[in-house]
Structures are given as structure tokens and as C-alpha cells.
PDB file of N, CA and C in Angstrom:
ATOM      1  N   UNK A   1     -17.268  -7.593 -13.403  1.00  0.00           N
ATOM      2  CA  UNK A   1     -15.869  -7.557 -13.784  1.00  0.00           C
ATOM      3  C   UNK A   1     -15.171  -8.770 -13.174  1.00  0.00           C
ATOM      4  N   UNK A   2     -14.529  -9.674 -13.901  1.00  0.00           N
ATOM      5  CA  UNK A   2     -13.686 -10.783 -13.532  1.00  0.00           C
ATOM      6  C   UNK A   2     -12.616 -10.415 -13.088  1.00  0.00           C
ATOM      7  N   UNK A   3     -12.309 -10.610 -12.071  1.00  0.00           N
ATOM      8  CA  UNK A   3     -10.942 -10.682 -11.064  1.00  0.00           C
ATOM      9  C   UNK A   3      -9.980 -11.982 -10.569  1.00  0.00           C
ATOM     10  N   UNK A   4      -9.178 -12.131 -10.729  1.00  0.00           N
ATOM     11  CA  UNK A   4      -7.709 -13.146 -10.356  1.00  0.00           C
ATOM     12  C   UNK A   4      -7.095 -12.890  -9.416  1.00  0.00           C
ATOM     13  N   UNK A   5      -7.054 -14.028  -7.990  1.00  0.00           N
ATOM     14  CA  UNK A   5      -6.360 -13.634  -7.046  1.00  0.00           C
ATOM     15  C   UNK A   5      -4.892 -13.972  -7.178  1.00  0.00           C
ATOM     16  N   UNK A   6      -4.243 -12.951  -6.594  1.00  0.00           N
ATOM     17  CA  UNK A   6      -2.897 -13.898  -6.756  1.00  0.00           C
ATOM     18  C   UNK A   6      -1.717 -12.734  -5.483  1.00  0.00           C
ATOM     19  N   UNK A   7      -1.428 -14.120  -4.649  1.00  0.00           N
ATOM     20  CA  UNK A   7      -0.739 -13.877  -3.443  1.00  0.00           C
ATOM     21  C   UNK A   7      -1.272 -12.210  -2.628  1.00  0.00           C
ATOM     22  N   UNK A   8      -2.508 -12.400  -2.058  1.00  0.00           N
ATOM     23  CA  UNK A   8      -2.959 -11.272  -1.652  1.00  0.00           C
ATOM     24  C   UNK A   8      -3.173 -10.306  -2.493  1.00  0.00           C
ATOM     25  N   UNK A   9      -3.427 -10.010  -3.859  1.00  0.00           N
ATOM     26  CA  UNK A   9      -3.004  -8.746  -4.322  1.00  0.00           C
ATOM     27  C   UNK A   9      -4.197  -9.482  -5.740  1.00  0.00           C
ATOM     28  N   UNK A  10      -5.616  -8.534  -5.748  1.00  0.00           N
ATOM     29  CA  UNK A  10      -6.552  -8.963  -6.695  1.00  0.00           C
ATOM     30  C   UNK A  10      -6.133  -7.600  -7.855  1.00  0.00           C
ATOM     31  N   UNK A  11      -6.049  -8.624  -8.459  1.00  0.00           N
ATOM     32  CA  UNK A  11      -5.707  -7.713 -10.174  1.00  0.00           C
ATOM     33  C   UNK A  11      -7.223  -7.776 -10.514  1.00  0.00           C
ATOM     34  N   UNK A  12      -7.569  -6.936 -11.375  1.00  0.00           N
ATOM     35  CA  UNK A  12      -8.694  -6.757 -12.179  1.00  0.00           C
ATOM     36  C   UNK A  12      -8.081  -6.612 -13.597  1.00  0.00           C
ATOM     37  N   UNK A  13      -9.032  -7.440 -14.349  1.00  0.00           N
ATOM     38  CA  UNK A  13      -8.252  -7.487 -15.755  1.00  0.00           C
ATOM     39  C   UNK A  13      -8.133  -6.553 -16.767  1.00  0.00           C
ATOM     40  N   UNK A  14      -8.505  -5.529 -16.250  1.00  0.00           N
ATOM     41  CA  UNK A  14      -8.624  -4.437 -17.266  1.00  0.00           C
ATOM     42  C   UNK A  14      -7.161  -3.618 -16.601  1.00  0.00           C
ATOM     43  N   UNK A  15      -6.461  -3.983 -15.849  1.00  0.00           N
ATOM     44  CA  UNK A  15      -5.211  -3.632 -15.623  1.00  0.00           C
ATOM     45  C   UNK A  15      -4.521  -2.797 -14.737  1.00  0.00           C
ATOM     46  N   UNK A  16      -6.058  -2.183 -14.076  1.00  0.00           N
ATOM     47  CA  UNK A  16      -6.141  -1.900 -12.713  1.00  0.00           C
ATOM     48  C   UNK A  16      -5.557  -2.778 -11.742  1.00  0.00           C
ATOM     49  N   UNK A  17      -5.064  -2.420 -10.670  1.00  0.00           N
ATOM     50  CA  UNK A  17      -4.455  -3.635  -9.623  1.00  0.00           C
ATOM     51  C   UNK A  17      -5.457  -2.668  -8.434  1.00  0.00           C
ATOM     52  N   UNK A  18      -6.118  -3.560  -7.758  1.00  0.00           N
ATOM     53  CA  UNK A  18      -7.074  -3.334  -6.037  1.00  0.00           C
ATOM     54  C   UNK A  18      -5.745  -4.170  -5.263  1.00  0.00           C
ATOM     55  N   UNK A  19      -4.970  -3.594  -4.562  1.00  0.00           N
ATOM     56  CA  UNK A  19      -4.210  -4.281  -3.200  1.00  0.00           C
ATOM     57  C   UNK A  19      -4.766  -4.580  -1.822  1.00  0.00           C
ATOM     58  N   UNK A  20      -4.508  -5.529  -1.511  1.00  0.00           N
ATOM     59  CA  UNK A  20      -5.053  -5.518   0.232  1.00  0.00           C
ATOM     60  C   UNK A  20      -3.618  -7.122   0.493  1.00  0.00           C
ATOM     61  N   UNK A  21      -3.349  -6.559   1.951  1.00  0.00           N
ATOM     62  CA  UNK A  21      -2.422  -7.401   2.625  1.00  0.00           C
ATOM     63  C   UNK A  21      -3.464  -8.184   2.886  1.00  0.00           C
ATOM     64  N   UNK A  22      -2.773  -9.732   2.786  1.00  0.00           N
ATOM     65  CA  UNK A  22      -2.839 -10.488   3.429  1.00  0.00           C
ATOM     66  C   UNK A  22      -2.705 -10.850   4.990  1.00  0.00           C
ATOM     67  N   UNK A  23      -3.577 -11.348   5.823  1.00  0.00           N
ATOM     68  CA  UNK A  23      -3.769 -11.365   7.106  1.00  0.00           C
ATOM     69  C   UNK A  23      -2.352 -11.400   7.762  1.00  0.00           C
ATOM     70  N   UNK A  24      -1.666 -11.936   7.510  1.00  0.00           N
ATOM     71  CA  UNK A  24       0.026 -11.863   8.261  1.00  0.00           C
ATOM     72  C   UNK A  24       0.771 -10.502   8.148  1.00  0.00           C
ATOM     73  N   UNK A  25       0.608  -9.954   6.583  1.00  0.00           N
ATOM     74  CA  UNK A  25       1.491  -8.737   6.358  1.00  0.00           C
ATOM     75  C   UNK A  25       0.857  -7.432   7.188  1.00  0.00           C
ATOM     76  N   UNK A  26      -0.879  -7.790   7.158  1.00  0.00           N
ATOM     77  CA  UNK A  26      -1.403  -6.608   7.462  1.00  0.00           C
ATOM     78  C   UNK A  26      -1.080  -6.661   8.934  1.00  0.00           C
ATOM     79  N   UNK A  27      -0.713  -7.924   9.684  1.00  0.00           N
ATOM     80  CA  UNK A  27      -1.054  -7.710  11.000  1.00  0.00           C
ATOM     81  C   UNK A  27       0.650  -7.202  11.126  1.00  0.00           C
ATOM     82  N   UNK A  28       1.485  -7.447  10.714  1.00  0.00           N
ATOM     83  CA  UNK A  28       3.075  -6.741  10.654  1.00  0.00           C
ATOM     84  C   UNK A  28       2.859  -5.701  10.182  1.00  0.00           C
ATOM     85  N   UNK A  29       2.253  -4.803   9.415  1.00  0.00           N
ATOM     86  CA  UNK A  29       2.348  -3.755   8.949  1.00  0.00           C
ATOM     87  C   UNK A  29       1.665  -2.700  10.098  1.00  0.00           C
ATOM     88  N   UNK A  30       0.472  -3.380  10.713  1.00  0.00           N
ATOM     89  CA  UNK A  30       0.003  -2.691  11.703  1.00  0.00           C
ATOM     90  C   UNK A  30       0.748  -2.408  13.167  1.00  0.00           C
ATOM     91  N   UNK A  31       1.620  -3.561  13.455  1.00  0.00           N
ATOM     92  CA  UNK A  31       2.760  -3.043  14.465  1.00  0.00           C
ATOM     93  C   UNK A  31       3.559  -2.325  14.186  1.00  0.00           C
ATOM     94  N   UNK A  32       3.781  -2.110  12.482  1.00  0.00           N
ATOM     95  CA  UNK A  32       4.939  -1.375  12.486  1.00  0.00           C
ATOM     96  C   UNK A  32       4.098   0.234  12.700  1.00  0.00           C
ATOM     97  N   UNK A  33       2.974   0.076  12.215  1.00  0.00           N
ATOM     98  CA  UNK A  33       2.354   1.813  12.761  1.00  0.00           C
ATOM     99  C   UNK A  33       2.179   2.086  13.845  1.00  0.00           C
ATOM    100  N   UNK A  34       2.322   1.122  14.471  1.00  0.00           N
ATOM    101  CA  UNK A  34       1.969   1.549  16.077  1.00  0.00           C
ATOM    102  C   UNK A  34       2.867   1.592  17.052  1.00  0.00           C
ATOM    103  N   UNK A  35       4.324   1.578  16.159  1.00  0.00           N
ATOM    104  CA  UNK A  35       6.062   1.863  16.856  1.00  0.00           C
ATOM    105  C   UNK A  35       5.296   3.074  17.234  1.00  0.00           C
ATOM    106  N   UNK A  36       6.181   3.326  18.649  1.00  0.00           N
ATOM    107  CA  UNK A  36       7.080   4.595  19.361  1.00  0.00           C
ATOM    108  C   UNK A  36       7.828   5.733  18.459  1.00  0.00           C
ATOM    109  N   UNK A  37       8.119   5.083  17.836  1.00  0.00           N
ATOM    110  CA  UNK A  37       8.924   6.584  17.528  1.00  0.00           C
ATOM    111  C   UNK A  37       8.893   6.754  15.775  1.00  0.00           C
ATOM    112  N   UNK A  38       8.385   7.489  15.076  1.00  0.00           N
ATOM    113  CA  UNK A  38       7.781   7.350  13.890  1.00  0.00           C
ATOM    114  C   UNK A  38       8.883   8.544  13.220  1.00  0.00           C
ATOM    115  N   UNK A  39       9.938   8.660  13.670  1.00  0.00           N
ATOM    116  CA  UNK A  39      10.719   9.956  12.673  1.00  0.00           C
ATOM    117  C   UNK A  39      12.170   8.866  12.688  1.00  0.00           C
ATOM    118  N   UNK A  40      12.625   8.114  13.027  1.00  0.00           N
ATOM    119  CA  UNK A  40      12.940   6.842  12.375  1.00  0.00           C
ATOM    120  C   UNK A  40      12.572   5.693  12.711  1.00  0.00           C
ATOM    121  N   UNK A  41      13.573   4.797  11.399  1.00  0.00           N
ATOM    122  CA  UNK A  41      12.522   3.154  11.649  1.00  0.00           C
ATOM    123  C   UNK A  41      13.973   2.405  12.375  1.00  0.00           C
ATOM    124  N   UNK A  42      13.565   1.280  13.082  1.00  0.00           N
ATOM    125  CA  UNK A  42      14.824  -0.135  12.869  1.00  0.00           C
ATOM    126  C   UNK A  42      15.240  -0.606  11.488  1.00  0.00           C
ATOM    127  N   UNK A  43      16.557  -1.313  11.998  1.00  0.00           N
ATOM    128  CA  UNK A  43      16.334  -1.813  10.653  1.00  0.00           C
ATOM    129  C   UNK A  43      15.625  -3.473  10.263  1.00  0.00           C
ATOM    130  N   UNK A  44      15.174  -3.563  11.384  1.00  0.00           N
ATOM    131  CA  UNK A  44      14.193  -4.788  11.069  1.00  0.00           C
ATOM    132  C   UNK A  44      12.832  -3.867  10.800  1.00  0.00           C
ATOM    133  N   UNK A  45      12.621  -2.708  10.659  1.00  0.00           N
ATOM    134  CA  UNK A  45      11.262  -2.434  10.647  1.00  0.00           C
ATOM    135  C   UNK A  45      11.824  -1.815   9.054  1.00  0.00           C
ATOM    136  N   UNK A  46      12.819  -1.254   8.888  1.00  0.00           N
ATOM    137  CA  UNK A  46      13.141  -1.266   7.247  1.00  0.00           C
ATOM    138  C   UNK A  46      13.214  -2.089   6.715  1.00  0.00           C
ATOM    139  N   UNK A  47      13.618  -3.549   7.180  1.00  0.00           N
ATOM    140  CA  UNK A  47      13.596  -4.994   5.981  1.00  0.00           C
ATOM    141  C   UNK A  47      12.075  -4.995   5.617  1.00  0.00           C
ATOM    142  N   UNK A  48      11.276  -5.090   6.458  1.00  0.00           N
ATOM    143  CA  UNK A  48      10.096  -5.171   6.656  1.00  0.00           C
ATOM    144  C   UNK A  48       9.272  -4.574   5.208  1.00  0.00           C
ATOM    145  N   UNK A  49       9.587  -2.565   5.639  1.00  0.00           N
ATOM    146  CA  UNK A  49       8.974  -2.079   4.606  1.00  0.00           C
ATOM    147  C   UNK A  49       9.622  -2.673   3.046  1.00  0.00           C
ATOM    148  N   UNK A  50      10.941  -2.986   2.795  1.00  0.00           N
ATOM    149  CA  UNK A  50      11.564  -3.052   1.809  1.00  0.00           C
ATOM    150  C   UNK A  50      11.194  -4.487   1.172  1.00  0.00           C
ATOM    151  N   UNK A  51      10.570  -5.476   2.117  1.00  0.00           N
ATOM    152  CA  UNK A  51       9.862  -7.095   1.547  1.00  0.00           C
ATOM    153  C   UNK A  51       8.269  -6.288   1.329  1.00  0.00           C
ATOM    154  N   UNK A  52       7.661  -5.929   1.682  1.00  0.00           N
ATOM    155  CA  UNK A  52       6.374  -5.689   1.678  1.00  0.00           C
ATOM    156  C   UNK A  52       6.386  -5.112   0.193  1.00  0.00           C
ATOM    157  N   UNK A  53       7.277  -3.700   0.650  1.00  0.00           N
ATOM    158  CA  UNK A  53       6.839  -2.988  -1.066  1.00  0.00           C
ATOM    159  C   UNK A  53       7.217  -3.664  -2.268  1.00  0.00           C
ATOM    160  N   UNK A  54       8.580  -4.712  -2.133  1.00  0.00           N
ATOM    161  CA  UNK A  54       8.627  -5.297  -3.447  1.00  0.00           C
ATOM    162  C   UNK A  54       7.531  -6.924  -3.692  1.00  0.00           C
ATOM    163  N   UNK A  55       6.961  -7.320  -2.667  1.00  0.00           N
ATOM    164  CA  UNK A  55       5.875  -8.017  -2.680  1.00  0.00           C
ATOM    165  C   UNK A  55       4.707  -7.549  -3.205  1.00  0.00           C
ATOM    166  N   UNK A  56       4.541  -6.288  -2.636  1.00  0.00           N
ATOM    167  CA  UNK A  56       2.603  -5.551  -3.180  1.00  0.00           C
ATOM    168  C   UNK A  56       3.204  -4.925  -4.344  1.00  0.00           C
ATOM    169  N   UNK A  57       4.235  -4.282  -5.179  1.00  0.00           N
ATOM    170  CA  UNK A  57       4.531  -3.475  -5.693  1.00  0.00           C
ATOM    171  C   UNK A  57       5.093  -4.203  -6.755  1.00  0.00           C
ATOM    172  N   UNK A  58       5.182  -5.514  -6.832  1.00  0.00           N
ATOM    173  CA  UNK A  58       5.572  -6.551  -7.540  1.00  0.00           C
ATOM    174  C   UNK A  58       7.404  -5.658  -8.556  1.00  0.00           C
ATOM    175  N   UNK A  59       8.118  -5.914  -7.667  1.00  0.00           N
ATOM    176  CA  UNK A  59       9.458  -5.328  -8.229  1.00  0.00           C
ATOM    177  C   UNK A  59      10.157  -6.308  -7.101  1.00  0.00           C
ATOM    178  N   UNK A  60      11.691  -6.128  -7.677  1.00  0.00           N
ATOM    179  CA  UNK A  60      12.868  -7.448  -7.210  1.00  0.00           C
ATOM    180  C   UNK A  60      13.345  -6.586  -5.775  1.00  0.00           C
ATOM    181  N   UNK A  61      13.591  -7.453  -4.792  1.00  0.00           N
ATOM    182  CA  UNK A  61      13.306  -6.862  -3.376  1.00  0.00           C
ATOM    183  C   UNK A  61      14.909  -6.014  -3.258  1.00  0.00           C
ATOM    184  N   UNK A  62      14.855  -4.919  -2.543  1.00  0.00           N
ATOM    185  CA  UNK A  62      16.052  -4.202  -2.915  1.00  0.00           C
ATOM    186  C   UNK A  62      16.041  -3.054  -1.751  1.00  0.00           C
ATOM    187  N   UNK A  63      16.906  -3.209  -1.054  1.00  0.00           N
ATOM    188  CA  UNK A  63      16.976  -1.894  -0.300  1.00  0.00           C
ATOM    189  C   UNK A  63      17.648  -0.536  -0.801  1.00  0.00           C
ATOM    190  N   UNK A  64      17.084   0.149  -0.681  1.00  0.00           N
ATOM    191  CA  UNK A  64      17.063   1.465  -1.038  1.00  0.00           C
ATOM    192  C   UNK A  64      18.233   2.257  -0.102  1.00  0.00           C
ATOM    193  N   UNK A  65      18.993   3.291  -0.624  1.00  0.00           N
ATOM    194  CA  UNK A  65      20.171   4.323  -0.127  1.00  0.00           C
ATOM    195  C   UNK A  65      19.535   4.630   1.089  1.00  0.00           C
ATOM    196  N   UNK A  66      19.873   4.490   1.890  1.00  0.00           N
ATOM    197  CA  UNK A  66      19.703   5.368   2.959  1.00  0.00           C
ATOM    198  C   UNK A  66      20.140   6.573   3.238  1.00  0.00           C
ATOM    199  N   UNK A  67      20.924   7.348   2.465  1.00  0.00           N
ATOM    200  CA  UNK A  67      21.480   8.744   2.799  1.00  0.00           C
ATOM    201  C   UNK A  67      20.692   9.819   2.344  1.00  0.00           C
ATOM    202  N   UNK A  68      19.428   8.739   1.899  1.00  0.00           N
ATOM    203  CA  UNK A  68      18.555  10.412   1.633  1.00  0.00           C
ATOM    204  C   UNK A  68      16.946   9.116   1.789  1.00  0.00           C
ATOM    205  N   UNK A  69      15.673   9.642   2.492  1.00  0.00           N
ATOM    206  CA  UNK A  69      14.533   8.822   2.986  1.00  0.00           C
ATOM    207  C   UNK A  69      13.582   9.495   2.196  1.00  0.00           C
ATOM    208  N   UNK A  70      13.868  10.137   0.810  1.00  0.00           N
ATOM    209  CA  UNK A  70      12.850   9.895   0.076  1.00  0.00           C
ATOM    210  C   UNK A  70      12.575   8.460  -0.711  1.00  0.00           C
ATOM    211  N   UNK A  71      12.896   7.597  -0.903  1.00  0.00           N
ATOM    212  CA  UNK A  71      12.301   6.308  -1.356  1.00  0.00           C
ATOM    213  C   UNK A  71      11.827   5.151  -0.345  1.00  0.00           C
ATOM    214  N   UNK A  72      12.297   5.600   1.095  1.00  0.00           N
ATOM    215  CA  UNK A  72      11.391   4.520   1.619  1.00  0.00           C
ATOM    216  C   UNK A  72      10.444   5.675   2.288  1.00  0.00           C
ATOM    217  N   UNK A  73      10.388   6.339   2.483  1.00  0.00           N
ATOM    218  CA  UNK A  73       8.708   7.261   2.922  1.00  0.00           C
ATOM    219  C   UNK A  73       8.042   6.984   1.751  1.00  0.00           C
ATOM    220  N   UNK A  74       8.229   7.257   0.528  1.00  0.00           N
ATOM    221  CA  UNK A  74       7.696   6.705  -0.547  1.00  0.00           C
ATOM    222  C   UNK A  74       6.849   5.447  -0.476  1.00  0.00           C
ATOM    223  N   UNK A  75       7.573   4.372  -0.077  1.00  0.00           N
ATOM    224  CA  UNK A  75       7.429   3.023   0.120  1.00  0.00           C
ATOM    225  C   UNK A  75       6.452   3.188   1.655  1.00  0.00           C
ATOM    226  N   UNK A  76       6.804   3.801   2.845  1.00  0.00           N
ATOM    227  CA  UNK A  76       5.930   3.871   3.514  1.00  0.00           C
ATOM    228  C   UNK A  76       4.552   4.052   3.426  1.00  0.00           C
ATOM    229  N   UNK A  77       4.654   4.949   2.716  1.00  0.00           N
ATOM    230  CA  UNK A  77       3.048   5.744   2.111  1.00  0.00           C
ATOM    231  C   UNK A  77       2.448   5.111   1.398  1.00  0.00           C
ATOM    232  N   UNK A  78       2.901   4.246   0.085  1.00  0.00           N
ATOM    233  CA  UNK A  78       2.188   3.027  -0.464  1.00  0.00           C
ATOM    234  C   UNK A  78       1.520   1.850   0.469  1.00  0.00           C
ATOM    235  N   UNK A  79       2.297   1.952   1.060  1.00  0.00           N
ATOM    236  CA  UNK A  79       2.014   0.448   1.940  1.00  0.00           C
ATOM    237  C   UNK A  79       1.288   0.625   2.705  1.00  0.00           C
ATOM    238  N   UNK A  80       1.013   2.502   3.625  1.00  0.00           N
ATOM    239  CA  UNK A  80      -0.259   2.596   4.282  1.00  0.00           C
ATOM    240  C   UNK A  80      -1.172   2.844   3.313  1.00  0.00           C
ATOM    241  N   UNK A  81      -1.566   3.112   2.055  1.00  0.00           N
ATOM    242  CA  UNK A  81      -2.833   3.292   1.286  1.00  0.00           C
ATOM    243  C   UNK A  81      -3.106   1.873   1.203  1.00  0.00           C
ATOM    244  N   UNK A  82      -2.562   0.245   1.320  1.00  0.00           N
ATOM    245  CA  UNK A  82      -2.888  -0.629   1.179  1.00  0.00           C
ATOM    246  C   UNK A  82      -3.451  -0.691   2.584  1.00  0.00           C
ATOM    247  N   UNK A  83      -3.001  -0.752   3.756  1.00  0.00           N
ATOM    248  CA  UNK A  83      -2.903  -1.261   4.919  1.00  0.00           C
ATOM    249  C   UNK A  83      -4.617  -0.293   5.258  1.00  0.00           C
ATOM    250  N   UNK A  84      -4.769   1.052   5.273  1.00  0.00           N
ATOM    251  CA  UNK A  84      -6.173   1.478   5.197  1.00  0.00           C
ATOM    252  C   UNK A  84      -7.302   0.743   4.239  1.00  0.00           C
ATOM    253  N   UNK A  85      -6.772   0.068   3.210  1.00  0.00           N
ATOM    254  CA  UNK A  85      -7.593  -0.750   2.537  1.00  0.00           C
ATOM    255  C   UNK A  85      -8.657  -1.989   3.567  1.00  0.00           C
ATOM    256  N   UNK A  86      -7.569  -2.159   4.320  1.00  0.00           N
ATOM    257  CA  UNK A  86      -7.951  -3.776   5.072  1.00  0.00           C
ATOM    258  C   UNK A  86      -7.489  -4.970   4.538  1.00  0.00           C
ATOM    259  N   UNK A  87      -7.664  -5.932   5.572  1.00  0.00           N
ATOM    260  CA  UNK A  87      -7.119  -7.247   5.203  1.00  0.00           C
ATOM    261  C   UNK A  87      -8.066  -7.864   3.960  1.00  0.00           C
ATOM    262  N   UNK A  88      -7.289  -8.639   2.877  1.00  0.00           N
ATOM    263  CA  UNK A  88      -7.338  -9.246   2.052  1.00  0.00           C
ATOM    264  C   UNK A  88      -8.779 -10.712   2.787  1.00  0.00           C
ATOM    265  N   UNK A  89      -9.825 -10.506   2.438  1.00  0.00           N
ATOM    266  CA  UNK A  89     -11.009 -11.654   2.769  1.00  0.00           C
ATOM    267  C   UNK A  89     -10.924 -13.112   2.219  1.00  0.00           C
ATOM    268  N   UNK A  90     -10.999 -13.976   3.551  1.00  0.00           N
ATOM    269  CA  UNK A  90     -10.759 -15.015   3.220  1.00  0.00           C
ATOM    270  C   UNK A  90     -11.587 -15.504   2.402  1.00  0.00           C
ATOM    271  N   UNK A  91     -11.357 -16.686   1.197  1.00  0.00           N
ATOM    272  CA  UNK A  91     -12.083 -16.583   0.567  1.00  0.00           C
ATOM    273  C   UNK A  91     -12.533 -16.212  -1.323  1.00  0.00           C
ATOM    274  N   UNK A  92     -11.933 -15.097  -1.155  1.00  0.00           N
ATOM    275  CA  UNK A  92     -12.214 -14.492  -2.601  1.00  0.00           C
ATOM    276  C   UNK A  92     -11.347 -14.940  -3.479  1.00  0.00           C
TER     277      UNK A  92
END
């Protein structure tokens, strides 16, 4: 199966998308799991999630309402099914 890299994120052409961070995001994404206090974020650790998901998730970067944390747990949870993936191999 022929694959196209493009900015960390290998599409497969049948229209499937395989994600993996790139060595910088993954290594920011991994401090942000390893905060202290995980029942809220900063809001540098919310810019964070809110560049990441519209980067891997390919949508226009946008912060989300805060008066209700179903769309960035949302966004959290995507971004750890990438981040368990592993870093993006140099290379491919």
C-alpha cells in the first residue's frame, strides 16, 4: 500500500489516515501527561491541546467554550490515541 507523508501525519491512500506526532509534539504532548494535576489543565496546556488537535485533526485552530469540557476531553482523548501510537520515524 502506497503512503504520503505529510507534516507528521501518514495518510494512506485509500483514505484511511495512520497519525503519529512528530518528535517535538510528541515530546510536548508527553509533558503535558505527566502534569500534576489531571482534573484541570493551564491555559498554556489548553493552547497546546487546541494547536495539536487542529494540526493532527487537520481543522482551522479554534478554541473551544469552556463552560462545558466536553470538546476538549474530546480533543484530549484523540491526541492520546495518537501519542500511544509513538513518535512519527525518522525517515519514512
Amino acid at each position: 500500500m502506497q503512503m504520503q507523508q505529510q507534516a507528521g501525519i501518514f495518510k494512506q491512500l485509500n483514505n484511511q489516515e495512520v497519525k503519529n506526532f512528530n518528535h517535538y509534539d510528541y515530546k510536548d504532548w508527553s509533558e503535558f501527561r505527566l502534569g500534576e494535576n489531571r482534573n484541570t489543565i493551564t491555559p498554556k496546556e489548553f493552547q497546546l491541546v487546541c494547536d495539536l488537535h487542529a494540526k493532527y485533526y487537520d481543522h482551522n485552530f479554534y478554541k473551544p467554550c469552556t463552560c462545558s469540557p466536553k470538546t476538549i476531553n474530546k480533543w484530549i482523548k484523540d491526541l492520546n490515541t495518537i501519542w500511544d501510537r509513538g513518535v512519527l520515524a525518522s525517515g519514512n
